[in-house]
N, C-alpha and C. Protein backbone atom coordinates (compact mmCIF):
# COMPACT_ATOMS: atom_id res chain seq x y z
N UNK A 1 105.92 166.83 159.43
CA UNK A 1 106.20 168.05 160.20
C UNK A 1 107.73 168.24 160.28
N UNK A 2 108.15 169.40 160.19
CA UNK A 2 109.36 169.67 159.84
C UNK A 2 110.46 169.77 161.24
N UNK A 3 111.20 169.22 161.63
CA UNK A 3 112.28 169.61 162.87
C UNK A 3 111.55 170.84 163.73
N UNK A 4 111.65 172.01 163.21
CA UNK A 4 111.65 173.56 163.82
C UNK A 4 110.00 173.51 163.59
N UNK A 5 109.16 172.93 163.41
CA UNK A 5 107.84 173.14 163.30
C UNK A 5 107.73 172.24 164.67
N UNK A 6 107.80 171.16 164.73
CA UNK A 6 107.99 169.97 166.47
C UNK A 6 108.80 171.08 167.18
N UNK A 7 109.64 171.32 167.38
CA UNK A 7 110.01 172.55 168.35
C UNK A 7 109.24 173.32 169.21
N UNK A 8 108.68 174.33 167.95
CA UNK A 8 107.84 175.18 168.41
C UNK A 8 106.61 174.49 168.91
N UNK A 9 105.76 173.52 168.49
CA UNK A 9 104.70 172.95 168.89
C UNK A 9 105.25 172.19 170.44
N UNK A 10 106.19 171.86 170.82
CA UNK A 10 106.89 171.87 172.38
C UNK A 10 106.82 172.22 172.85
N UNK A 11 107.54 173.53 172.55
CA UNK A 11 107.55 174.85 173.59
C UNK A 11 105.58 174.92 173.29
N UNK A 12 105.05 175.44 172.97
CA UNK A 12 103.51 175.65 172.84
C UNK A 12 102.93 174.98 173.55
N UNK A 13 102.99 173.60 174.04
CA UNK A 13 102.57 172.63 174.82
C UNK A 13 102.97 172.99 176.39
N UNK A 14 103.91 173.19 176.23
CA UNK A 14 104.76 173.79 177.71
C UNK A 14 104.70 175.46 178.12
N UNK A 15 103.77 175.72 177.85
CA UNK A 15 103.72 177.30 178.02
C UNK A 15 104.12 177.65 177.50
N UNK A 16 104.96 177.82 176.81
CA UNK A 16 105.75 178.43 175.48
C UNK A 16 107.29 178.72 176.13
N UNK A 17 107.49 177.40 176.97
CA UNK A 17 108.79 177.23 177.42
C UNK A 17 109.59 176.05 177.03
N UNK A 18 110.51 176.26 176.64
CA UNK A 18 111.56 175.08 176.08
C UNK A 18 112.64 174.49 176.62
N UNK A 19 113.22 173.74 176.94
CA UNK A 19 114.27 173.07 177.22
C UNK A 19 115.17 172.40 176.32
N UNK A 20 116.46 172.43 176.36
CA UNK A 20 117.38 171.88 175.36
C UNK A 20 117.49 170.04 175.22
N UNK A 21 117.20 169.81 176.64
CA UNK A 21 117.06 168.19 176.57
C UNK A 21 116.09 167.90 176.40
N UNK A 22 114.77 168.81 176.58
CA UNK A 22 113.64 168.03 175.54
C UNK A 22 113.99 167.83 173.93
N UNK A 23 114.70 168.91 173.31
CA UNK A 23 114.75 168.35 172.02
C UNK A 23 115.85 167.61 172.07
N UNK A 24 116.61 167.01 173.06
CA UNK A 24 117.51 166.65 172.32
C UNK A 24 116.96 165.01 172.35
N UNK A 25 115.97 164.44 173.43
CA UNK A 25 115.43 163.26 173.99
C UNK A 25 114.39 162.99 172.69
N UNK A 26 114.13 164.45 171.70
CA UNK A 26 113.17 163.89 170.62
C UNK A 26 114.05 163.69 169.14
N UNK A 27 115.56 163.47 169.75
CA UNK A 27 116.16 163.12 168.85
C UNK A 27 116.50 164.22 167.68
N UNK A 28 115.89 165.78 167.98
CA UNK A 28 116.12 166.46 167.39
C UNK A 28 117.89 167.00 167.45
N UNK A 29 118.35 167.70 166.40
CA UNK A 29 119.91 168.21 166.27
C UNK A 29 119.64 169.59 167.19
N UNK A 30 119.96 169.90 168.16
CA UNK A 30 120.12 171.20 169.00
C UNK A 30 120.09 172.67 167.57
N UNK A 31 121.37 172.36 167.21
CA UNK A 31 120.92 173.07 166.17
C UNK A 31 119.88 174.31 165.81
N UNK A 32 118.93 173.29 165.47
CA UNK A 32 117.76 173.83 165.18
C UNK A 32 117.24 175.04 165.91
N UNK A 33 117.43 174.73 167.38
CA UNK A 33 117.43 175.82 168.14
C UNK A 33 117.94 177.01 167.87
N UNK A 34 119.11 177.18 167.47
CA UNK A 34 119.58 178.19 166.94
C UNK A 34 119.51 179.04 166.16
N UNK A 35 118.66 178.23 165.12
CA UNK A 35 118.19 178.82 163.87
C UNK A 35 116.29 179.32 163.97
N UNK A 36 116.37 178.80 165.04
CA UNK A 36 114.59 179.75 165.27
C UNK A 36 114.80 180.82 166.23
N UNK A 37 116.27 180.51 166.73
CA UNK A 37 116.58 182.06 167.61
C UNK A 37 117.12 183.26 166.98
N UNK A 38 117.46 182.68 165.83
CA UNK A 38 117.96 184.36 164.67
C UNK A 38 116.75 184.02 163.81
N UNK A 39 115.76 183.19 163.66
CA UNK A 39 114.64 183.92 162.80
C UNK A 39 113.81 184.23 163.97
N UNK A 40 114.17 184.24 164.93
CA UNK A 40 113.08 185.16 165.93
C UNK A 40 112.26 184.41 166.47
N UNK A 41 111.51 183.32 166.14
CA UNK A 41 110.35 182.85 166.47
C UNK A 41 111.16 182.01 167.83
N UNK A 42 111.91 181.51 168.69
CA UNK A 42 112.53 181.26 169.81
C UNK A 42 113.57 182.61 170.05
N UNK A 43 113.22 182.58 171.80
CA UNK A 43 113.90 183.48 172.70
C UNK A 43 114.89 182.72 173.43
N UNK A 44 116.13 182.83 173.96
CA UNK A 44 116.97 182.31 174.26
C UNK A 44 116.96 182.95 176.06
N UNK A 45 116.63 181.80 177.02
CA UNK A 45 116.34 182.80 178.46
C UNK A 45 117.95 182.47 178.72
N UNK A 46 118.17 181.49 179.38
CA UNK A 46 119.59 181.23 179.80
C UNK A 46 120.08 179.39 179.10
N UNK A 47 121.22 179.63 179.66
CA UNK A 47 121.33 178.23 178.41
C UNK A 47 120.86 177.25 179.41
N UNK A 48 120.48 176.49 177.96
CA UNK A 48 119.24 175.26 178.01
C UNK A 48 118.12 175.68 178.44
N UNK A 49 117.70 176.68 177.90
CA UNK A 49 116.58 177.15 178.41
C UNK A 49 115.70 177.85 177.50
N UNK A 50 114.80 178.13 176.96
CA UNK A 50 114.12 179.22 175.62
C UNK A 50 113.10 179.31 175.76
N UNK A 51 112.50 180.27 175.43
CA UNK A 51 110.81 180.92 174.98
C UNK A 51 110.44 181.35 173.58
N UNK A 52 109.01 181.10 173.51
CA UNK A 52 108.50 181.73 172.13
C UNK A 52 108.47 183.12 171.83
N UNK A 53 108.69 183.64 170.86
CA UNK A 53 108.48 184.74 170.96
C UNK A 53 107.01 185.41 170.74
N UNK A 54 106.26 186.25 170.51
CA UNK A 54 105.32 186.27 170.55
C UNK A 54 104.09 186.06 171.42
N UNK A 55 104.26 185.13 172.40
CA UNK A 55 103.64 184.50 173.28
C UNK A 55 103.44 184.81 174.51
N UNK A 56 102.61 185.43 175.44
CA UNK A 56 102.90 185.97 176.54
C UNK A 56 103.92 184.85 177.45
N UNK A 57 104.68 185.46 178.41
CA UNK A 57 105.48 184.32 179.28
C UNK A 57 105.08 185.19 180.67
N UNK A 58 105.44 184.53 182.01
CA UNK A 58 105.42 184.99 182.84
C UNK A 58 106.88 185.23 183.17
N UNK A 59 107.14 186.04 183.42
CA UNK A 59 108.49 186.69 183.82
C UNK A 59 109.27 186.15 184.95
N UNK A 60 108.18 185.90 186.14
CA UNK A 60 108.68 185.26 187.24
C UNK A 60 109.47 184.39 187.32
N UNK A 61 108.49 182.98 186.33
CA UNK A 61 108.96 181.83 185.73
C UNK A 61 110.08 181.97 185.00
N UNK A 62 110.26 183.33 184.19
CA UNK A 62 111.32 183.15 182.96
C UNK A 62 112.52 183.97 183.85
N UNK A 63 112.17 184.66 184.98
CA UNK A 63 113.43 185.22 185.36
C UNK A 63 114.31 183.71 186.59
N UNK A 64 113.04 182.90 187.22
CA UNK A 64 113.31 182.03 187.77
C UNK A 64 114.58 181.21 186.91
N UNK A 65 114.45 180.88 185.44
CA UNK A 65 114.65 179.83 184.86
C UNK A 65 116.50 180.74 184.22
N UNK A 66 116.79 181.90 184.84
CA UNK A 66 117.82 182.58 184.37
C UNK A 66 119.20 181.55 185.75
N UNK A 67 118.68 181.65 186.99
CA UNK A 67 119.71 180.90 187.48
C UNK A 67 118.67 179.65 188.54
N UNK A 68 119.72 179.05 188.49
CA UNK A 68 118.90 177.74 189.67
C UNK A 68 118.94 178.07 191.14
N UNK A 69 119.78 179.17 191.11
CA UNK A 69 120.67 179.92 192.83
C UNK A 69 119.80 180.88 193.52
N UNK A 70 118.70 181.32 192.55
CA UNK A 70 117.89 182.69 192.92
C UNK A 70 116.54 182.22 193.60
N UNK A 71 116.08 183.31 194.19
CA UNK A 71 115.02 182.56 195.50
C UNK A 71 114.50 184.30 194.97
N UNK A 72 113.04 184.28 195.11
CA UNK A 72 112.08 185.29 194.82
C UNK A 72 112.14 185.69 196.36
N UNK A 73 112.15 186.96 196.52
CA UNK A 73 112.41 187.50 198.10
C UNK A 73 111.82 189.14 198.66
N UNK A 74 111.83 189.20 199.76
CA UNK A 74 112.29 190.68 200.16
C UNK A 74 110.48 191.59 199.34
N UNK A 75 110.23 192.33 198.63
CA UNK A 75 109.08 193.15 198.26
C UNK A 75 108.23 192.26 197.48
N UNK A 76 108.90 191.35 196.61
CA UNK A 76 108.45 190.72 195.84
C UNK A 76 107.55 189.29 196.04
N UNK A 77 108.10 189.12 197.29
CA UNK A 77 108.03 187.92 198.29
C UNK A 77 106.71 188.78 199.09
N UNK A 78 106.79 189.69 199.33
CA UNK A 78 105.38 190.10 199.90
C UNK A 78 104.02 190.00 199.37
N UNK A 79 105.03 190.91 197.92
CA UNK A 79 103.53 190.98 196.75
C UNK A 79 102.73 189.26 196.97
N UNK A 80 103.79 188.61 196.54
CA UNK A 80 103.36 186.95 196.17
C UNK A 80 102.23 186.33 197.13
N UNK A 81 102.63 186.92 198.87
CA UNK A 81 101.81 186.29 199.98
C UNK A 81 100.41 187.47 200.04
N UNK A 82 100.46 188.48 199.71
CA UNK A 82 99.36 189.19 199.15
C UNK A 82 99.94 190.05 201.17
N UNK A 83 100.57 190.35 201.11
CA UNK A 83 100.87 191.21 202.54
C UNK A 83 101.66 192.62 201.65
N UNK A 84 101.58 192.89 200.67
CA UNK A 84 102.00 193.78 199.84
C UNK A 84 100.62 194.24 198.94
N UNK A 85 99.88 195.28 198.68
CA UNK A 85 99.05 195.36 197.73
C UNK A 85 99.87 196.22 196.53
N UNK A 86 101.07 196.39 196.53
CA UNK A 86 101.73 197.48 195.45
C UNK A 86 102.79 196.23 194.41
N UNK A 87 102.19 196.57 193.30
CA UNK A 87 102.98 195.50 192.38
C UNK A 87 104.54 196.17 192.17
N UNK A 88 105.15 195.59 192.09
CA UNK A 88 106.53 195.52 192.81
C UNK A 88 107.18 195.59 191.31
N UNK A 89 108.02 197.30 191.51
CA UNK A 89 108.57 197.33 189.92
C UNK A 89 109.49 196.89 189.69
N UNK A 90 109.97 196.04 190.49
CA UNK A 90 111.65 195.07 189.89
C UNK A 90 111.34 194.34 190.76
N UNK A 91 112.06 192.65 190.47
CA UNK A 91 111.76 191.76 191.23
C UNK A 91 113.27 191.45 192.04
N UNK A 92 112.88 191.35 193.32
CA UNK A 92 113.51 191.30 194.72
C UNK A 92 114.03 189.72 194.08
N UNK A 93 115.08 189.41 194.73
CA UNK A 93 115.57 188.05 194.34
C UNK A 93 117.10 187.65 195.10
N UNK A 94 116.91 186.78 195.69
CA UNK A 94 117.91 186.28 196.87
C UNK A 94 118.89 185.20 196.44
N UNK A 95 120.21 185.46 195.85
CA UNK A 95 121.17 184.71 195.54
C UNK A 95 122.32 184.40 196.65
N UNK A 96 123.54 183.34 196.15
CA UNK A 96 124.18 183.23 197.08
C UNK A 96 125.77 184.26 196.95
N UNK A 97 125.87 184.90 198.13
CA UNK A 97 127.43 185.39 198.04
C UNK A 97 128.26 184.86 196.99
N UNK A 98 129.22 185.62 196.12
CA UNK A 98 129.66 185.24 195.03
C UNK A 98 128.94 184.54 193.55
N UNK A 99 127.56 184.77 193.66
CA UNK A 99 127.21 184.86 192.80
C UNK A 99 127.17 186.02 190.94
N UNK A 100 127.45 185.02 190.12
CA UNK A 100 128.50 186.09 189.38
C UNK A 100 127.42 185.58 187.74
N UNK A 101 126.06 185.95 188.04
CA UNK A 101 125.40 185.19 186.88
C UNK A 101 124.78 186.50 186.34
N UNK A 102 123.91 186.41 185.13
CA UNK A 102 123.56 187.09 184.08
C UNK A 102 122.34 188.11 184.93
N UNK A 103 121.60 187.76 186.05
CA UNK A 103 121.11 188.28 186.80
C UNK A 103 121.52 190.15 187.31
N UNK A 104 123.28 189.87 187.44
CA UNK A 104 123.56 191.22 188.00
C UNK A 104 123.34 192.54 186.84
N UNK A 105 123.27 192.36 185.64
CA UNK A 105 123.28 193.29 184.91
C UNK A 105 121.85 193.24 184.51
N UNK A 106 120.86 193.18 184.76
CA UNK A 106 119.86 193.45 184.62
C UNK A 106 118.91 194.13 185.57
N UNK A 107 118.27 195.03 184.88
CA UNK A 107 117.89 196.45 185.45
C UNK A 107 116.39 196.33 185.79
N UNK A 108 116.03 195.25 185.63
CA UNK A 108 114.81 194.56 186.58
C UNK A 108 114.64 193.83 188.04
N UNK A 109 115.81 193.50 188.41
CA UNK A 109 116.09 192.96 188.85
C UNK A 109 117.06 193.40 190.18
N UNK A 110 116.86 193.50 191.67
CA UNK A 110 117.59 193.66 192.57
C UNK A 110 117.77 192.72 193.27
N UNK A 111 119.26 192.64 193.45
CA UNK A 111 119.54 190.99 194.03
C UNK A 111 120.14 191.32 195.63
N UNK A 112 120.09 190.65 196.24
CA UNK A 112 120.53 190.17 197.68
C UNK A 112 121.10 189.31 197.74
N UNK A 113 122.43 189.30 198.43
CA UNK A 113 123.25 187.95 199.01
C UNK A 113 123.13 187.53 200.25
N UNK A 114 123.24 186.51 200.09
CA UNK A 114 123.50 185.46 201.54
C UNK A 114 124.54 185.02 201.08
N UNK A 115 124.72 184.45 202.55
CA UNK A 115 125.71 182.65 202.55
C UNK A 115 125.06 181.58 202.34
N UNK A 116 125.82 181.20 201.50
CA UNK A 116 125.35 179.45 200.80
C UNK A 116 124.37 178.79 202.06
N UNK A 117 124.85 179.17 202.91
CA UNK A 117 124.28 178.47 204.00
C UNK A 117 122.91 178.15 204.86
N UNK A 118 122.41 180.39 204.12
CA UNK A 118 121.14 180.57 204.39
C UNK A 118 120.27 180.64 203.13
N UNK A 119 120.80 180.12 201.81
CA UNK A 119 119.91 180.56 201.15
C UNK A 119 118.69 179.55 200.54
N UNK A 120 118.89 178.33 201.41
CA UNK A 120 117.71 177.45 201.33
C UNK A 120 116.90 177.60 202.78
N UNK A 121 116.85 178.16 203.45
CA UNK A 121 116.20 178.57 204.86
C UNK A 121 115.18 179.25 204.71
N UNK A 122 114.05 178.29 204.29
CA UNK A 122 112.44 179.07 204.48
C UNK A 122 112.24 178.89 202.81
N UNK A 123 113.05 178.12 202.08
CA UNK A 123 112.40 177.94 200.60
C UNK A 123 111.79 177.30 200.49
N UNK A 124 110.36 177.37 199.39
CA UNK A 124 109.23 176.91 199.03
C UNK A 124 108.98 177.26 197.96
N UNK A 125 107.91 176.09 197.10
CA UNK A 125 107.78 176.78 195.77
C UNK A 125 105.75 176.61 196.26
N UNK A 126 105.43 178.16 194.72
CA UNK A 126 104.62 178.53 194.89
C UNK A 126 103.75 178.78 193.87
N UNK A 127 102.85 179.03 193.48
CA UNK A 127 102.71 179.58 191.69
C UNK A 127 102.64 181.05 191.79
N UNK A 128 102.80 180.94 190.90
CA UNK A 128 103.64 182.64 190.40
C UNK A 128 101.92 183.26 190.57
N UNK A 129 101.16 184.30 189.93
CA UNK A 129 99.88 185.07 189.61
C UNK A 129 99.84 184.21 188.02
N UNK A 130 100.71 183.64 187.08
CA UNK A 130 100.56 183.07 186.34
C UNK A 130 100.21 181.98 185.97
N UNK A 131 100.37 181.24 186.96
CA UNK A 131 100.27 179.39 187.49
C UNK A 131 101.57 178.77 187.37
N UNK A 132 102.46 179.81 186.93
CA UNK A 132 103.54 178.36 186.98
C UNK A 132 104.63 178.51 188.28
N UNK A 133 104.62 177.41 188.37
CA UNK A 133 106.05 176.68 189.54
C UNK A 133 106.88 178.09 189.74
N UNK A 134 107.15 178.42 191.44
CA UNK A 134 108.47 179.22 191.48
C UNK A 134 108.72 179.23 192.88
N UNK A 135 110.38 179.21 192.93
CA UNK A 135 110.96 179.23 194.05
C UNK A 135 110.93 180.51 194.76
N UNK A 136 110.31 180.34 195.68
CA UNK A 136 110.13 182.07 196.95
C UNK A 136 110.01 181.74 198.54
N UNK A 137 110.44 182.59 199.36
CA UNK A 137 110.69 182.33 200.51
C UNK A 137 109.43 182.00 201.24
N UNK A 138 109.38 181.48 202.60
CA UNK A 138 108.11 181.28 203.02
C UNK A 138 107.86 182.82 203.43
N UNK A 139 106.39 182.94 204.04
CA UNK A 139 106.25 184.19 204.93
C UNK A 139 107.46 184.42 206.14
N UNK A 140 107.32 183.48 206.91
CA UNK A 140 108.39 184.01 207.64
C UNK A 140 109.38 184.54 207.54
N UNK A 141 110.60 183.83 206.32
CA UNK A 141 111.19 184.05 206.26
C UNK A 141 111.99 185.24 205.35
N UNK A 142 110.76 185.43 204.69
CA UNK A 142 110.31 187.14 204.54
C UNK A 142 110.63 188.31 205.26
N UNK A 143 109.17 187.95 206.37
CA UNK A 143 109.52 188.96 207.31
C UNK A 143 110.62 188.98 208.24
N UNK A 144 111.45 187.96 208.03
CA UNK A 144 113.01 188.21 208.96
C UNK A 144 113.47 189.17 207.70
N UNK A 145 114.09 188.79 205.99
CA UNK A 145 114.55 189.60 205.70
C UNK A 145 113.98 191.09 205.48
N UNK A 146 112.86 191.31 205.67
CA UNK A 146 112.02 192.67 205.70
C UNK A 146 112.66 193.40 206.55
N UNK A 147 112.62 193.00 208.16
CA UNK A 147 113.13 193.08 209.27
C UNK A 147 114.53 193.91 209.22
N UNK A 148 115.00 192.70 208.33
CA UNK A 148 116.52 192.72 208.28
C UNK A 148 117.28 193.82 207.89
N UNK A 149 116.22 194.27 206.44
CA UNK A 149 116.30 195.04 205.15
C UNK A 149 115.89 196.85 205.88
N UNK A 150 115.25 196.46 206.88
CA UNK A 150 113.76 198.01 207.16
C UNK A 150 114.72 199.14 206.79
N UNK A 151 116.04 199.22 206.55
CA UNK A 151 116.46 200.67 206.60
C UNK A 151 116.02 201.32 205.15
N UNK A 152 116.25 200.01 204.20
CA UNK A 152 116.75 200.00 202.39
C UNK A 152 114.99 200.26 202.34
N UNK A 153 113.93 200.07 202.74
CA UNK A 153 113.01 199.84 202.52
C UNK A 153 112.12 200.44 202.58
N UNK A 154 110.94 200.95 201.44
CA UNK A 154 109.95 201.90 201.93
C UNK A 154 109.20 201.84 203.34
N UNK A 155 109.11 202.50 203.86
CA UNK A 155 108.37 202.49 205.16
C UNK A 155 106.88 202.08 205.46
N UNK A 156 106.25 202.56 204.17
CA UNK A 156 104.65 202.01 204.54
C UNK A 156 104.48 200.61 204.02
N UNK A 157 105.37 200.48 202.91
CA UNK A 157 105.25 198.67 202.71
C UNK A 157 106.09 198.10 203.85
N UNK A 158 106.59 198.38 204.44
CA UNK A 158 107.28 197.67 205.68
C UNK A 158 106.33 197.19 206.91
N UNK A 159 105.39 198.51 207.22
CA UNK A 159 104.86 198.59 207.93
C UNK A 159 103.36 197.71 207.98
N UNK A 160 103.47 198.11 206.60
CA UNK A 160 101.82 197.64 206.00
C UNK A 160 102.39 196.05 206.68
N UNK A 161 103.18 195.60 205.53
CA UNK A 161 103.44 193.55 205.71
C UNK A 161 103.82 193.08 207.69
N UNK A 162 104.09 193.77 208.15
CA UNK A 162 104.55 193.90 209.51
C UNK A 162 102.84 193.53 209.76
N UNK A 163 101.52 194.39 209.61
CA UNK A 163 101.21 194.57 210.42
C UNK A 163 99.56 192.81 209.58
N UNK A 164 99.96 193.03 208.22
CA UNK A 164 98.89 192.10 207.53
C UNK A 164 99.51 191.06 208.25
N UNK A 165 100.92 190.49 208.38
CA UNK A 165 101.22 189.34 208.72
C UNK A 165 101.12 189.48 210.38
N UNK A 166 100.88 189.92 211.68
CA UNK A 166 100.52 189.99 212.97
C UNK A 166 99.15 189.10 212.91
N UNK A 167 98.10 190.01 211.53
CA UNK A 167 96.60 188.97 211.77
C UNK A 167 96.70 188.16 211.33
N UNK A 168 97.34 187.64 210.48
CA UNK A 168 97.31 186.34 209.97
C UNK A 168 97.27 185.12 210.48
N UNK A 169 96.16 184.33 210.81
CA UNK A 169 95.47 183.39 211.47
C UNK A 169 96.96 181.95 211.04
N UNK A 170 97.35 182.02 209.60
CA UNK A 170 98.10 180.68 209.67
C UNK A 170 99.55 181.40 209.86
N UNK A 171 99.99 182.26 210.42
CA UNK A 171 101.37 182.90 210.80
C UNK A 171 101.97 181.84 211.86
N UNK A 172 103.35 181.56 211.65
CA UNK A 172 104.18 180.25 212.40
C UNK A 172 105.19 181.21 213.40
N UNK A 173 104.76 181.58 214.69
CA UNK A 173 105.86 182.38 215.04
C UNK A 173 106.73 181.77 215.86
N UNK A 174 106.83 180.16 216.07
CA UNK A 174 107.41 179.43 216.53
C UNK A 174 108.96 179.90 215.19
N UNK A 175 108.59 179.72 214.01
CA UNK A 175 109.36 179.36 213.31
C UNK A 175 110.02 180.64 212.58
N UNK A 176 109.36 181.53 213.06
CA UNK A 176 109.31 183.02 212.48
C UNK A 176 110.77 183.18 213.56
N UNK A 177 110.94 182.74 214.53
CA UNK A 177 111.84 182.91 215.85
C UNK A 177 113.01 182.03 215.63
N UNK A 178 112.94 180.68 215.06
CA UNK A 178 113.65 180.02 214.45
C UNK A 178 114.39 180.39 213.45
N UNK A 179 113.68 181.42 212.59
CA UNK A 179 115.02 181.36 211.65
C UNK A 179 115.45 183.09 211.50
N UNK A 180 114.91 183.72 212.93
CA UNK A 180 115.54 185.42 213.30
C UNK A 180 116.51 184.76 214.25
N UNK A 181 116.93 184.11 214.91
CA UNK A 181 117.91 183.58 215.40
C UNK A 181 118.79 182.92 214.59
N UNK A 182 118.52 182.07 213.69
CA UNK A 182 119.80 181.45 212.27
C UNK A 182 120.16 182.62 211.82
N UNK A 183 118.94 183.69 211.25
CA UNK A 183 119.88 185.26 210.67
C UNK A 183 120.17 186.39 211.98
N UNK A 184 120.07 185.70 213.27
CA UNK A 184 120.96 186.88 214.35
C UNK A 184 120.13 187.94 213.78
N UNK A 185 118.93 188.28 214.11
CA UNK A 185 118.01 189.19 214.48
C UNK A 185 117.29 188.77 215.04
N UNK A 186 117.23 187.74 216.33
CA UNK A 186 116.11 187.64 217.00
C UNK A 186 115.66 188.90 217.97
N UNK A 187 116.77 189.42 218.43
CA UNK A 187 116.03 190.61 219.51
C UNK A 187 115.38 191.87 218.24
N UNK A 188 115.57 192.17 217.12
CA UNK A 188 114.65 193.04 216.46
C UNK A 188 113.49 192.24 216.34
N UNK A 189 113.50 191.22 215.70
CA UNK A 189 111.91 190.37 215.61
C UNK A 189 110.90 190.37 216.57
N UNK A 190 111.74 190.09 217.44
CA UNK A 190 111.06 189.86 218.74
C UNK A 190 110.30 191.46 219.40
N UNK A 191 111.35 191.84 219.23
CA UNK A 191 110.80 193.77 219.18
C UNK A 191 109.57 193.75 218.65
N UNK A 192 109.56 194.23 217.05
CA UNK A 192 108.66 193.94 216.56
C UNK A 192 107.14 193.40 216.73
N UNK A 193 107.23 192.07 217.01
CA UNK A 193 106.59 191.32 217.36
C UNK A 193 106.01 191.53 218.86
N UNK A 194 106.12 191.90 219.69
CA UNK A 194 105.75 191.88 221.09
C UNK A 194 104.86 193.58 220.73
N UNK A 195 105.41 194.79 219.64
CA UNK A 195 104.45 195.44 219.72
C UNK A 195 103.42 195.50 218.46
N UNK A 196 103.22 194.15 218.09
CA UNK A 196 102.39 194.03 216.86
C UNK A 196 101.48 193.13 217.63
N UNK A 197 101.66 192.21 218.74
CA UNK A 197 100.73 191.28 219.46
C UNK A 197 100.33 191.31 220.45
């Protein structure tokens, strides 16, 4: 079997996702990579990183795998907890202040900043609708930035996730309060909340 034939049968094994230190741990020349990315048959997501071409991918996963800094958030973060029924035409995605990655020029994609400080606050990974691994906020910490967001934001998906997450039998509003106070919106939450319960 030829170098670029083990490649592709990698990525194929892995969803049709690749990594640069897998080939390089199979002793393959990187190289190679390169040369199945101008004959097409490898996609190049971000470095050290690739897909097949041809092959369905999940986007989530492949937009996940563009920076390590980005957190799935805000509409998209709804769709995921199913408190959204409207599939979400660009994906919401929560980076840190001064973030300066390949993310901003892409027209799928609307990003949000924080401070370094908040942008692991309420992260969890989840499977995508595809099955694979991805970093997205919990519910709560959702509906703080929903909260946060309500001006930028359609009104009936606001309202709708406001009101699916009130019934929600495993809803944490101990913690929902916990971290509208770390983002200094506890008196809107709390608003909120006192006329949703």
């Amino acid at each position: 079997m030829t170098n670029a034939k083990k490649i592709l049968q990698m990525a194929y094994n892995n969803n049709g996702y690749l990594m640069t230190k897998q080939v390089k741990n199979a002793g393959i020349n990187t190289m190679e990579l390169t040369r199945l990315v101008k004959q097409n048959k490898l996609e190049r997501i971000s470095r050290g990183y690739y897909a097949l071409v041809n092959i369905f991918c999940d986007d989530y996963y492949k937009y996940q795998l563009k920076s390590k800094n980005c957190v799935f958030s805000h509409t998209t973060a709804l769709y995921l907890y199913d408190l959204s029924d409207r599939t979400p035409l660009y994906f919401d995605m929560t980076v840190p202040v001064g973030y300066n990655g390949s993310l901003r020029q892409d027209k799928n994609v609307v990003l949000h900043y924080v401070k370094r400080e908040f942008l692991d606050l309420g992260l969890t990974t989840i499977e995508s609708p595809f099955g694979m691994k991805i970093r997205v906020y919990d519910m709560e910490r959702t509906i703080c930035d929903i909260i946060k967001a309500r001006n930028h934001m359609d009104k009936e998906i606001f309202s709708k996730a406001l009101r699916q997450y009130s019934k929600m039998k495993n809803k944490d509003l101990l913690k929902l309060m916990k971290y509208a106070k770390k983002l200094n919106i506890e008196k809107k939450v709390t608003e909120y909340m006192e006329v949703l319960l």
